[in-house]
PDB file of N, CA and C in Angstrom:
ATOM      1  N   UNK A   1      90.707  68.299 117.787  1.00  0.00           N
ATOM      2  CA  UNK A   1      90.046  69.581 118.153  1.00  0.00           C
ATOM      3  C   UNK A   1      88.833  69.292 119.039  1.00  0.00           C
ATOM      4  N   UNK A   2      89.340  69.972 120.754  1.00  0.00           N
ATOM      5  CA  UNK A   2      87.748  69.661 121.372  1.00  0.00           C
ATOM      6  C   UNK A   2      86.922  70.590 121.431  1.00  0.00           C
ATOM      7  N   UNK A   3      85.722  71.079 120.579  1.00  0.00           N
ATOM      8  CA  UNK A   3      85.424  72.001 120.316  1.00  0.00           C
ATOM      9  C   UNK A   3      83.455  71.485 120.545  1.00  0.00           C
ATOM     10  N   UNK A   4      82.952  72.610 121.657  1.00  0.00           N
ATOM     11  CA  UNK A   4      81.720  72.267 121.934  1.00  0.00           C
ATOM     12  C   UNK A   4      80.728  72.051 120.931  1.00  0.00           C
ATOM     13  N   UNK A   5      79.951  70.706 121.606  1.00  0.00           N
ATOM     14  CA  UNK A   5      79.174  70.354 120.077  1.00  0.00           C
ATOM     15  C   UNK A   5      78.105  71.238 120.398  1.00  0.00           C
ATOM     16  N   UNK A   6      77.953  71.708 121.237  1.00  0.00           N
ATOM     17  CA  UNK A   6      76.775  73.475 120.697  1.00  0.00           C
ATOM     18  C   UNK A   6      77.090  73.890 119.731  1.00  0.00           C
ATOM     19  N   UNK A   7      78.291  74.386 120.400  1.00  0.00           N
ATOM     20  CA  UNK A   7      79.023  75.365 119.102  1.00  0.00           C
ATOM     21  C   UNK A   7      78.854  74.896 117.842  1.00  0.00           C
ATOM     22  N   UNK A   8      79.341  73.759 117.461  1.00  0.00           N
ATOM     23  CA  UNK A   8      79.215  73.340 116.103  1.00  0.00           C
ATOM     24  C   UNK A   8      77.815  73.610 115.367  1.00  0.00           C
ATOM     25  N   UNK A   9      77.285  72.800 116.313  1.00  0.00           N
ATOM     26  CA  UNK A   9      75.437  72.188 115.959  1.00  0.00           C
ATOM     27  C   UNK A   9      75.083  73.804 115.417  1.00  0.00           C
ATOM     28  N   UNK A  10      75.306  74.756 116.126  1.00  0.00           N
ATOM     29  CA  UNK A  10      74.388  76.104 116.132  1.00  0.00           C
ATOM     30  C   UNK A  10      75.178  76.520 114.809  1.00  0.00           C
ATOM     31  N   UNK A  11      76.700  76.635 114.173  1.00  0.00           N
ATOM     32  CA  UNK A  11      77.344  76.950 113.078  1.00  0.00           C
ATOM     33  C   UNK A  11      76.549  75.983 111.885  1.00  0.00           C
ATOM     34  N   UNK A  12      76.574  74.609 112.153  1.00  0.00           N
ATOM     35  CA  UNK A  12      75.890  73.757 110.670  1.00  0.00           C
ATOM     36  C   UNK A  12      74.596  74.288 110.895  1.00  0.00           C
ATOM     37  N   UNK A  13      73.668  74.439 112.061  1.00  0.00           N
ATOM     38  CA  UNK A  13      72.457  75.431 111.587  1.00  0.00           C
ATOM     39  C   UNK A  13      72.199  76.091 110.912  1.00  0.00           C
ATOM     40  N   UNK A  14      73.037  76.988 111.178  1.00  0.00           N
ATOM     41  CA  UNK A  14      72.970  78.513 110.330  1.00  0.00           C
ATOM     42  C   UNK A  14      73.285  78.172 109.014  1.00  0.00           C
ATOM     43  N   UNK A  15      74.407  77.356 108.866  1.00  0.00           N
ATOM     44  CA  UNK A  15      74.823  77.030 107.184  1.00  0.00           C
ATOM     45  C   UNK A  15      73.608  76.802 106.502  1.00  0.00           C
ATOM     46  N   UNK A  16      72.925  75.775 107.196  1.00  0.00           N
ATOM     47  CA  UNK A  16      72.137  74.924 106.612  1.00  0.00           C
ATOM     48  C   UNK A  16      70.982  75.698 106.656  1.00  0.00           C
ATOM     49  N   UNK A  17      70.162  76.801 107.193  1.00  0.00           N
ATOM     50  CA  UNK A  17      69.711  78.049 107.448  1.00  0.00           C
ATOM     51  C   UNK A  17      69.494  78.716 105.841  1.00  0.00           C
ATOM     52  N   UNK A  18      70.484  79.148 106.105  1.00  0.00           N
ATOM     53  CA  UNK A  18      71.407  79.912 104.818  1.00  0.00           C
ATOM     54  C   UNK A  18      71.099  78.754 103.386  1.00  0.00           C
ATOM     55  N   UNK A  19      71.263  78.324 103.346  1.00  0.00           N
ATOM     56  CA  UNK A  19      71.180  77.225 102.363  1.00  0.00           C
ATOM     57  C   UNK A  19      70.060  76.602 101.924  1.00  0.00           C
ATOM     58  N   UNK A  20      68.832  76.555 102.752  1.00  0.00           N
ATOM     59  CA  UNK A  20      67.020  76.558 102.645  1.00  0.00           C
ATOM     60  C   UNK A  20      67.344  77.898 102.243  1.00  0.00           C
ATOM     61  N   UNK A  21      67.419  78.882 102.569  1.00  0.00           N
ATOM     62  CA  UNK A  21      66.895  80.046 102.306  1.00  0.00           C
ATOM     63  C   UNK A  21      67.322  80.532 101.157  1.00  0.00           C
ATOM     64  N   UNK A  22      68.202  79.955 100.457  1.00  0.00           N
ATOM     65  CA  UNK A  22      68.797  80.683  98.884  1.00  0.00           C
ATOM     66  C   UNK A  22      68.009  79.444  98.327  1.00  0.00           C
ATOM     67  N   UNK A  23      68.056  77.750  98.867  1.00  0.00           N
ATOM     68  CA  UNK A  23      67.191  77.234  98.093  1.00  0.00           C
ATOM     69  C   UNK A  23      65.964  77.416  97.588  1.00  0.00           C
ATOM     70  N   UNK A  24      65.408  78.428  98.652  1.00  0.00           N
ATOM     71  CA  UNK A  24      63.850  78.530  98.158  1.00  0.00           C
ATOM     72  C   UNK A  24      63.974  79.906  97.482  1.00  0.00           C
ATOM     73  N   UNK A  25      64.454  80.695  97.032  1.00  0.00           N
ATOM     74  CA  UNK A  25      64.458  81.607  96.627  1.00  0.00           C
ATOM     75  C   UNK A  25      64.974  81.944  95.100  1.00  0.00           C
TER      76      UNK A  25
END
């Protein structure tokens, strides 16, 4: 799968986003 590593980088962001943000909460 050649799939732009923007694309990716900006999707595990957000996960990881998402994932501080329920951690701290």
């Amino acid at each position: 799968m050649e799939l732009h590593l923007g694309g990716v980088n900006k999707q595990v962001f957000l996960q990881s986003s998402l994932c501080s943000q329920e951690g701290q909460s």
